[in-house]
Structures are given as C-alpha cells and as structure tokens.
C-alpha atoms as a PDB file:
ATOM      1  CA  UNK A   1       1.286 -17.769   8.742  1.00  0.00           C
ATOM      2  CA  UNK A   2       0.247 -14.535  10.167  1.00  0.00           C
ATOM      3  CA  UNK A   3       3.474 -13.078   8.795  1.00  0.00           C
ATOM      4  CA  UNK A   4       2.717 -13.313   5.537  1.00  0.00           C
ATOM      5  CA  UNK A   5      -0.254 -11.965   5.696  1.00  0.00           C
ATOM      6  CA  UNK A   6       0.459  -8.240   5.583  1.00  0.00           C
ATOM      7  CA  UNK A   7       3.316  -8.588   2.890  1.00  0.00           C
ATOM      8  CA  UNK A   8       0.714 -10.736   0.590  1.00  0.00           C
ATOM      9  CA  UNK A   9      -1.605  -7.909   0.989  1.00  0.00           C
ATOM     10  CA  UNK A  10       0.560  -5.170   0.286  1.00  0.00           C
ATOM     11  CA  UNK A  11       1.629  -6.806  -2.809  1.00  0.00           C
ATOM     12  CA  UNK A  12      -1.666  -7.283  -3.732  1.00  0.00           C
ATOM     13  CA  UNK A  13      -2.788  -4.319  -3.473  1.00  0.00           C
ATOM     14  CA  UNK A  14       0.201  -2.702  -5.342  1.00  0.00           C
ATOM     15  CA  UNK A  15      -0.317  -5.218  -8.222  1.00  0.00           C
ATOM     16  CA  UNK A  16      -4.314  -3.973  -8.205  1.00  0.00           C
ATOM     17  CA  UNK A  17      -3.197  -0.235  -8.398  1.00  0.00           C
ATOM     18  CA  UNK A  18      -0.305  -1.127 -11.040  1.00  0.00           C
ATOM     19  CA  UNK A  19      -3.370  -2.894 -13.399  1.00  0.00           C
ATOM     20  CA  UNK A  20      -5.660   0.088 -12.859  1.00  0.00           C
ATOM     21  CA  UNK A  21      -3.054   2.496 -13.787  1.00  0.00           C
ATOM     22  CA  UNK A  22      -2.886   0.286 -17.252  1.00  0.00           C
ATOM     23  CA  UNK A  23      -6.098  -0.110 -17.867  1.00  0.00           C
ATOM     24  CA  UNK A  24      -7.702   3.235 -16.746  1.00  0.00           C
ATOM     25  CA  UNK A  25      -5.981   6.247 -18.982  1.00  0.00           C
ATOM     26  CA  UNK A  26      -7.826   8.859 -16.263  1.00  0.00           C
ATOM     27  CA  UNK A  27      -5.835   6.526 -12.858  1.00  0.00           C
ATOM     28  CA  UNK A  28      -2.447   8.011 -12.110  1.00  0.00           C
ATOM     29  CA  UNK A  29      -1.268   6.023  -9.526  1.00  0.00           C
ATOM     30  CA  UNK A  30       2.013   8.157  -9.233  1.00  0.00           C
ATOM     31  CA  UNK A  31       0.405  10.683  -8.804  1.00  0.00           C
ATOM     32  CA  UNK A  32      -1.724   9.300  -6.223  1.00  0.00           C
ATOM     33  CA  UNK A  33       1.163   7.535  -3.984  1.00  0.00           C
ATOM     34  CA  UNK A  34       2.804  11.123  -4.076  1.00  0.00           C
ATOM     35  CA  UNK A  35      -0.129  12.551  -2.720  1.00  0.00           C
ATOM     36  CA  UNK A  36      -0.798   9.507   0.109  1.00  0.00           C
ATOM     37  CA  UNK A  37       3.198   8.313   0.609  1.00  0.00           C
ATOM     38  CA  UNK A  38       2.871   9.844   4.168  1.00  0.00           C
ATOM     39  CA  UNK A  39      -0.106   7.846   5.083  1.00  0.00           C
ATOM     40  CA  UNK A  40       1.998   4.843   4.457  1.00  0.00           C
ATOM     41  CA  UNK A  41       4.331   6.193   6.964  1.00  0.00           C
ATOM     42  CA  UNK A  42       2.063   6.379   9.318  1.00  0.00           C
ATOM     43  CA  UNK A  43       0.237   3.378   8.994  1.00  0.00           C
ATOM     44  CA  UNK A  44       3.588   1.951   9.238  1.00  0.00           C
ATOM     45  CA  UNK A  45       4.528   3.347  12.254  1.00  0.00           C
ATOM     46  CA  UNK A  46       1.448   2.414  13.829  1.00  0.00           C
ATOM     47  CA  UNK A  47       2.029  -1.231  13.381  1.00  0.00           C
ATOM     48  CA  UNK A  48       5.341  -1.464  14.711  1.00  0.00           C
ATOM     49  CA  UNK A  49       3.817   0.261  17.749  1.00  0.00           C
ATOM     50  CA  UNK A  50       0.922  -2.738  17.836  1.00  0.00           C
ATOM     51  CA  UNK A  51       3.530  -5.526  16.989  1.00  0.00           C
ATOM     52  CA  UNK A  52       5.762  -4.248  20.156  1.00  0.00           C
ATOM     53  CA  UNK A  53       2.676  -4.217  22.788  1.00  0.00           C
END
C-alpha cells in the first residue's frame, strides 16, 4: 500500500496543476515546471537516498 502512495500523489497533484492551468488564464504551469523541473530532481534523488537506508 505504501507504494502507491507517492505515485497517487504525484498524479494528483499534476491533475490539480493541469485544472488550474484551465481554469486560471493568469496560471502557466509550463512555465512554472520550467522554472521548478530541478527541484523535482532533487526531491527525487533524495528519496531514493531514504528508500536505500
């Protein structure tokens, strides 16, 4: 169960940022993730590091 936690999340929270970017004409979410894709990254590579300890 605690597998399919994270992946539930991130898809929830892509479909929340896909809805704003329809429904608010000012919310550019590509502009946003090119701004924050190296965050992801990071966060990422973080939990890979927690998962293996």
């Amino acid at each position: 169960m605690k597998s399919n936690l994270i992946p539930a999340i991130i898809l929830i929270a892509l479909g929340a940022l896909l809805l704003a970017n329809n429904l608010i004409p000012e919310f550019r979410i590509w502009a946003m993730l090119l701004d924050w894709w190296p965050v992801v990254l990071i966060a990422l590579g973080v939990n890979l590091l927690i998962k293996r300890s």
